[in-house]
Protein backbone atom coordinates (compact mmCIF):
# COMPACT_ATOMS: atom_id res chain seq x y z
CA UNK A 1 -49.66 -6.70 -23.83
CA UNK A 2 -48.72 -5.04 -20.64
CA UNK A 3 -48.84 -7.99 -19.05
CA UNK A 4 -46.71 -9.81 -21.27
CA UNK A 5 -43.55 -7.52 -21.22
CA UNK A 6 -42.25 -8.68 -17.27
CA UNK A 7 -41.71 -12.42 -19.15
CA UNK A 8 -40.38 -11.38 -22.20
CA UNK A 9 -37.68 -9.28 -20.27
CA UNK A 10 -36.81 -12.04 -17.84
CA UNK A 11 -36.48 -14.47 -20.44
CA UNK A 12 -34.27 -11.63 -22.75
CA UNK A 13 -31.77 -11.50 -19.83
CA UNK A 14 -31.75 -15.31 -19.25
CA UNK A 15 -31.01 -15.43 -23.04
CA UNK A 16 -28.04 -12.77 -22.83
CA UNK A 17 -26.81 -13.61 -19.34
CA UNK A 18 -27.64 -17.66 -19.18
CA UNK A 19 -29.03 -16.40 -15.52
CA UNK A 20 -32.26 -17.15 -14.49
CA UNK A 21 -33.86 -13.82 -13.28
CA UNK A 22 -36.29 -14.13 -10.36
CA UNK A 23 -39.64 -12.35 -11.20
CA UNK A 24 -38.83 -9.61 -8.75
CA UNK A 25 -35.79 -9.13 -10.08
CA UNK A 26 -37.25 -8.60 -13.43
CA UNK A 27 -39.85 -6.17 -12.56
CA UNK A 28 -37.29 -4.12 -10.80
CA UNK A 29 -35.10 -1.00 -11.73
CA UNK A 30 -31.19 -1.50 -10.45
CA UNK A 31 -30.86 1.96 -9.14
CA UNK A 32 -27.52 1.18 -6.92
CA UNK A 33 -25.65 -1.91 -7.00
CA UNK A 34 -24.78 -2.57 -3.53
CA UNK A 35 -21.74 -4.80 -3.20
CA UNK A 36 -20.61 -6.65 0.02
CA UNK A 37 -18.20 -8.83 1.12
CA UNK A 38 -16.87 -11.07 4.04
CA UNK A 39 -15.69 -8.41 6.87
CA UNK A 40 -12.88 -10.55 8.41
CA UNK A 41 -10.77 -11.86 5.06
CA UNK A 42 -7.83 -9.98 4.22
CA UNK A 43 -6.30 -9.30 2.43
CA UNK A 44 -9.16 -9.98 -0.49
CA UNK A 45 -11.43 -8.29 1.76
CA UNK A 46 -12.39 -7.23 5.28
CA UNK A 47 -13.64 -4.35 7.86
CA UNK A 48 -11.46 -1.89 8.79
CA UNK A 49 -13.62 -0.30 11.30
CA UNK A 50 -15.15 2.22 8.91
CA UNK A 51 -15.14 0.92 5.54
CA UNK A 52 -14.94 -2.59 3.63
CA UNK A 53 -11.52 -3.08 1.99
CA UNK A 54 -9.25 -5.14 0.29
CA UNK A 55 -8.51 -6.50 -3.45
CA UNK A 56 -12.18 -7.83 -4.09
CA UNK A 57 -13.63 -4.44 -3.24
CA UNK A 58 -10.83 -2.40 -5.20
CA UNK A 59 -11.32 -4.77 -8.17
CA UNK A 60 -15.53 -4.44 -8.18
CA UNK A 61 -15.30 -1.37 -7.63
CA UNK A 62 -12.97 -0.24 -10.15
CA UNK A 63 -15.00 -2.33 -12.47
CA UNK A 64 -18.18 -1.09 -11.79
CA UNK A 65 -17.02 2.61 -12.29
CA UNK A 66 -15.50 1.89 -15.55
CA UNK A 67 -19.20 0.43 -16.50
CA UNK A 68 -20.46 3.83 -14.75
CA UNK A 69 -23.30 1.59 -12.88
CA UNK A 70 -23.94 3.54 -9.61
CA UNK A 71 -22.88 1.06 -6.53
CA UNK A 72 -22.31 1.29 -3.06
CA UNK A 73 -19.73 -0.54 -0.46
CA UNK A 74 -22.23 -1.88 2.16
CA UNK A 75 -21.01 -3.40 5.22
CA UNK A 76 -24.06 -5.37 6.71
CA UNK A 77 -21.64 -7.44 9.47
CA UNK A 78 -20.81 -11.06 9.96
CA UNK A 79 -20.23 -13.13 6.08
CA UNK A 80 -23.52 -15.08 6.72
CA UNK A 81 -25.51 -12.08 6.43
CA UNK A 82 -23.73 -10.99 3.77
CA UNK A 83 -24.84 -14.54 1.98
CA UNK A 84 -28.39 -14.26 3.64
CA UNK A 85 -28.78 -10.79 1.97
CA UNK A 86 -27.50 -11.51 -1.41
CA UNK A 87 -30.00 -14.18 -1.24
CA UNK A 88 -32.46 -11.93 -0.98
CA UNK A 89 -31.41 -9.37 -3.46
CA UNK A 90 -30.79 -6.78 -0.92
CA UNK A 91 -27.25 -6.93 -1.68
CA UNK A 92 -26.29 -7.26 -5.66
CA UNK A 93 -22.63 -8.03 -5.23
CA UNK A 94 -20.34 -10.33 -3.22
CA UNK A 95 -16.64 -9.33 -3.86
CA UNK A 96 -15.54 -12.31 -3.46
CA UNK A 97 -15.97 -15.87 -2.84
CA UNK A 98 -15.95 -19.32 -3.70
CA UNK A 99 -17.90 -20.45 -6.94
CA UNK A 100 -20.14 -23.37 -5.26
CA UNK A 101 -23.14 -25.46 -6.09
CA UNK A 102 -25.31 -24.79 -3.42
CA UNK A 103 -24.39 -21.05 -3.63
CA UNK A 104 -25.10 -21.47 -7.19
CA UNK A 105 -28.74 -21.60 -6.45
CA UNK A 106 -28.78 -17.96 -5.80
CA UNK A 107 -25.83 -16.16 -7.07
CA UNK A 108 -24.70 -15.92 -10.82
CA UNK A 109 -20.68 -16.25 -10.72
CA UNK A 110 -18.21 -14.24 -13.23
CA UNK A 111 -16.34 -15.94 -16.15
CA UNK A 112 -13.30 -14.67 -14.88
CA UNK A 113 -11.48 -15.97 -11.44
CA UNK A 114 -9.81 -12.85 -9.44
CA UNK A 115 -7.65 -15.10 -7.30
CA UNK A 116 -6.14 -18.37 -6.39
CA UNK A 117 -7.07 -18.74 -2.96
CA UNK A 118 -5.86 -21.77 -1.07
CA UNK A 119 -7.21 -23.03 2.54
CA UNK A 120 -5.70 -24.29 5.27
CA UNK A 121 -5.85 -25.84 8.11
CA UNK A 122 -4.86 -24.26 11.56
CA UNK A 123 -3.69 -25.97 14.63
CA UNK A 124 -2.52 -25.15 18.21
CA UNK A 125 1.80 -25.38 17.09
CA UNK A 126 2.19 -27.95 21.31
CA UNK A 127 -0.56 -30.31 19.44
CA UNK A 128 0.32 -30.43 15.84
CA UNK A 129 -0.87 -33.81 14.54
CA UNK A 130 0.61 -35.92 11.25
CA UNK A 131 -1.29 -34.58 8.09
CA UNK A 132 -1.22 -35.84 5.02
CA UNK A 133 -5.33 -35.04 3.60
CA UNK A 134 -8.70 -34.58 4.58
CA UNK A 135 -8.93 -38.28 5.97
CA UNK A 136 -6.55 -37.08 8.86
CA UNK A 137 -9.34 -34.73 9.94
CA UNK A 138 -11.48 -37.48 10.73
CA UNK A 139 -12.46 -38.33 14.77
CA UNK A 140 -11.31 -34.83 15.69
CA UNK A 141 -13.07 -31.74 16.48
CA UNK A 142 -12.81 -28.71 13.81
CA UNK A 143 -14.55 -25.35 13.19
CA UNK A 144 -14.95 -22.74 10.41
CA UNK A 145 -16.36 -19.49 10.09
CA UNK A 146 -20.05 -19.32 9.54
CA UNK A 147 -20.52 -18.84 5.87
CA UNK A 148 -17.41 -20.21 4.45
CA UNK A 149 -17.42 -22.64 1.76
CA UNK A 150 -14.08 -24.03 0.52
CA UNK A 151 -15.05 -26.01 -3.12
CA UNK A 152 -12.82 -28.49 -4.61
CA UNK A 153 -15.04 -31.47 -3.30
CA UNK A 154 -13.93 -30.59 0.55
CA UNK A 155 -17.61 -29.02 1.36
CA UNK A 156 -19.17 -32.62 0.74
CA UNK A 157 -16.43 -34.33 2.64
CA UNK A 158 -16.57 -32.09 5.46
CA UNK A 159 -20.18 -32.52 5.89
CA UNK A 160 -20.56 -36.02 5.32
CA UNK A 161 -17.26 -36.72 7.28
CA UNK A 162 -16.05 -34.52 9.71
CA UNK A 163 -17.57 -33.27 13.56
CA UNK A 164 -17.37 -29.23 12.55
CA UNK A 165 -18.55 -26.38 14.90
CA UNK A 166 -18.88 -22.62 13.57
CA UNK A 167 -18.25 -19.03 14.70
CA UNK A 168 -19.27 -15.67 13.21
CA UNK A 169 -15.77 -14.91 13.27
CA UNK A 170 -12.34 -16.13 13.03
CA UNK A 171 -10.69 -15.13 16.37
CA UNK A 172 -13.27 -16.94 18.08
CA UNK A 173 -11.96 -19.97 16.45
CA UNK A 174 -8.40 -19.21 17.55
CA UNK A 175 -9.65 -18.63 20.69
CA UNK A 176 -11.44 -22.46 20.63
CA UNK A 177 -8.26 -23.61 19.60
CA UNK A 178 -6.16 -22.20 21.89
CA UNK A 179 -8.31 -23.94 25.16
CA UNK A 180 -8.48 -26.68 23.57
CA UNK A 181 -11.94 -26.96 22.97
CA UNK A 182 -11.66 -27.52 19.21
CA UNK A 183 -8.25 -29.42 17.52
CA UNK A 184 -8.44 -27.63 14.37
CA UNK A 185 -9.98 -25.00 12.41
CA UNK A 186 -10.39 -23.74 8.31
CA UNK A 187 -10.08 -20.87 7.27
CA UNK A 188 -8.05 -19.29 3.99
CA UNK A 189 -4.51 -19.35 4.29
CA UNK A 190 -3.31 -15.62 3.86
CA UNK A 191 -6.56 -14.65 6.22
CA UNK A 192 -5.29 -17.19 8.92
CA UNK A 193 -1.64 -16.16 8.60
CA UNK A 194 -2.28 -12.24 8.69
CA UNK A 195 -4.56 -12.91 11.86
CA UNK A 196 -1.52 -14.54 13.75
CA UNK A 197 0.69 -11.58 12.16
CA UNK A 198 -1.01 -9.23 13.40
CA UNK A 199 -2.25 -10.74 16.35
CA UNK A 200 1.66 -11.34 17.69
CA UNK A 201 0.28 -15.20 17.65
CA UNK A 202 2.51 -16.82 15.22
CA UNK A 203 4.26 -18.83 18.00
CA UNK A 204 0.99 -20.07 19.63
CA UNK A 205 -1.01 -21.48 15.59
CA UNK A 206 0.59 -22.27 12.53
CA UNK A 207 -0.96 -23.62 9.54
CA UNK A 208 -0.83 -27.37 7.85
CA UNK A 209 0.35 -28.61 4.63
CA UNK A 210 -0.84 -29.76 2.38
CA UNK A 211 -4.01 -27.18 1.47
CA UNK A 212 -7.57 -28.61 1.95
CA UNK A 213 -8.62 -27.17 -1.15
CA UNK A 214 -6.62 -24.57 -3.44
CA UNK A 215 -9.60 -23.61 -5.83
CA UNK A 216 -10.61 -19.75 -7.25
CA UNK A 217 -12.49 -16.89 -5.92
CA UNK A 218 -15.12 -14.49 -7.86
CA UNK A 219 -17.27 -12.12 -8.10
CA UNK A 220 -21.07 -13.26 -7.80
CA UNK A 221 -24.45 -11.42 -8.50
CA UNK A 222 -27.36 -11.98 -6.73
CA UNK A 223 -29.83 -13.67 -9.22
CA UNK A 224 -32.64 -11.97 -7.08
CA UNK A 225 -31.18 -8.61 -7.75
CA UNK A 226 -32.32 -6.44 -11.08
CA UNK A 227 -28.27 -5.59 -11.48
CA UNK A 228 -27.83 -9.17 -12.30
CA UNK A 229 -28.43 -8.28 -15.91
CA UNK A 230 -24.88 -6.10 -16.10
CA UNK A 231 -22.84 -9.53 -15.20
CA UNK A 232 -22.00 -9.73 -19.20
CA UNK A 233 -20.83 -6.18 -19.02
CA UNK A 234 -18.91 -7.11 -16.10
CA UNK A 235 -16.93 -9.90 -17.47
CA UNK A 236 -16.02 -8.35 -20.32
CA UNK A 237 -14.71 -5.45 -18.07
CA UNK A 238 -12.51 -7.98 -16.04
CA UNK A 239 -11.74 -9.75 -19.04
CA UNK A 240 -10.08 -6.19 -19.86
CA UNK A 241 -8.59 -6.02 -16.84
CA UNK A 242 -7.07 -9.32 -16.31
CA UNK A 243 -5.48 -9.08 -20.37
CA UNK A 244 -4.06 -5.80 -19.03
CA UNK A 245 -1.99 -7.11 -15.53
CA UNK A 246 -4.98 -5.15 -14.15
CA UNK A 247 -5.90 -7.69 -11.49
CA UNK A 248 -2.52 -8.93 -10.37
CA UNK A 249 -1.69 -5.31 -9.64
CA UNK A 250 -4.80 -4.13 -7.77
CA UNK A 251 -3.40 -7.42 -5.53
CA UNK A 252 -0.08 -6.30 -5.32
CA UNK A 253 -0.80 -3.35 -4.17
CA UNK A 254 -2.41 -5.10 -1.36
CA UNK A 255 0.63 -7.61 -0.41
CA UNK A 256 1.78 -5.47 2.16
CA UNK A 257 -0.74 -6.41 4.54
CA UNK A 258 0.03 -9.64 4.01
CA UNK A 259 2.94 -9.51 6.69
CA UNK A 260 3.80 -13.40 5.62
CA UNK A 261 6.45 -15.06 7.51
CA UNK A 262 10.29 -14.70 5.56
CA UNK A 263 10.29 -18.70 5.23
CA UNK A 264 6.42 -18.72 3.17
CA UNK A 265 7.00 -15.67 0.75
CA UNK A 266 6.92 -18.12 -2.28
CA UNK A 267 2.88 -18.45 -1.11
CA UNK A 268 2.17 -15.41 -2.47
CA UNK A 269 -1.68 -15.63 -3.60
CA UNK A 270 -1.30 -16.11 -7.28
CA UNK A 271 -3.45 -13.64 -9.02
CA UNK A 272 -5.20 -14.13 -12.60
């Protein structure tokens, strides 16, 4: 009988969750939830030199006390380690990212979007070129930050399509782009433009229209993790929270990092 009770309680949380448990996962206790998140993002999310920050962590966070399940804000460095841990189960929680198929394989998505966040693409402002869509991109040289996955359909068309270099983060790419070494680079809008912002490079970059993609972001629990069983706890609790404004204020609150130029403050990320 002993031996049965590991399946039955994978196959109970499959049931309740639709989420495939790994064995592992099953046979474990969820102790502490540990949530993580891309450390160069804002203003969703990034490092601020002691401490992850940013809407997605306010917003998991706040949910995940409300739930009282025991977490903690882990920053493990550059986004792909982020993804290569959640694929492991060592962390539970991204906070947040794009809802994807191949991330799919490992991470179990919430119901309920956080934000609308678009991405762009980035060029040096002395060798703009015309833009009209993704075909434009062909026969020139881009990058993106490891990790990053932008949905929408652009993932396949990038791969299958377009000569694409990486960077663990998105400076470096700036930095490509600036000696010319790359002609263009993706990365989220409000990230990019806060970067340049901050950076005093707004005269040097600027981004493209129209947006590559302009698809969601959300939480995600790692399917290898045993705290993948609360995700129906935790859409209800953003379910509450979105019904209640909850999650476009929690945003708001953060728009003041956002330091957008006068002439783009009707691109606002729209929150859910």
């Amino acid at each position: 009988m002993q031996n049965l009770f590991p399946t039955c309680l994978l196959a109970t949380v499959a049931a309740v969750t639709g989420v495939a448990m790994s064995p592992a996962a099953g046979a474990a206790e969820c102790n502490k939830l540990v949530v993580s998140a891309d450390s160069d993002y804002a203003p969703l999310h990034w490092y601020d030199g002691k401490r992850l920050t940013g809407a997605s962590i306010e917003i998991a966070t706040r949910a995940l006390t409300a739930l009282d399940i025991p977490f903690e804000v882990r920053y493990v460095g550059p986004f792909h380690r982020v993804l290569s841990e959640a694929e492991s189960g060592e962390v539970a929680m991204i906070a947040s990212l794009k809802n994807t198929p191949e991330r799919q394989q490992y991470l179990a998505f919430t119901s309920v979007p956080l934000f609308s966040n678009p991405i762009a693409v980035f060029v040096a402002r002395g060798r703009r070129f015309p833009f009209a869509g993704w075909k434009d991109l062909v026969g020139k040289r881009g990058a993106i930050t490891l990790g990053n996955q932008f949905g929408g359909g652009f993932d396949d068309f990038m791969r299958d399509n377009l000569t694409i270099e990486t960077a663990q983060k998105v400076y470096m790419n700036f930095t490509k782009l600036d000696s010319g070494r790359i002609d263009y680079l993706i990365t989220g809008y409000y990230s990019g433009v806060i970067y340049l912002n901050q950076s005093g490079q707004t005269d040097r970059f600027m981004p493209l229209r129209p947006f590559v993609s302009e698809t969601d972001n959300y939480l995600a629990l790692s399917k290898a993790s045993p705290c993948v069983k609360y995700l129906p706890r935790i859409n209800a609790q953003l379910e509450l929270m979105q019904k209640r404004g909850e999650l476009r204020a929690v945003l708001q609150s953060f728009e003041t990092d956002l330091r957008i130029d006068p002439a783009a403050a009707d691109d606002k990320p729209r929150p859910r």
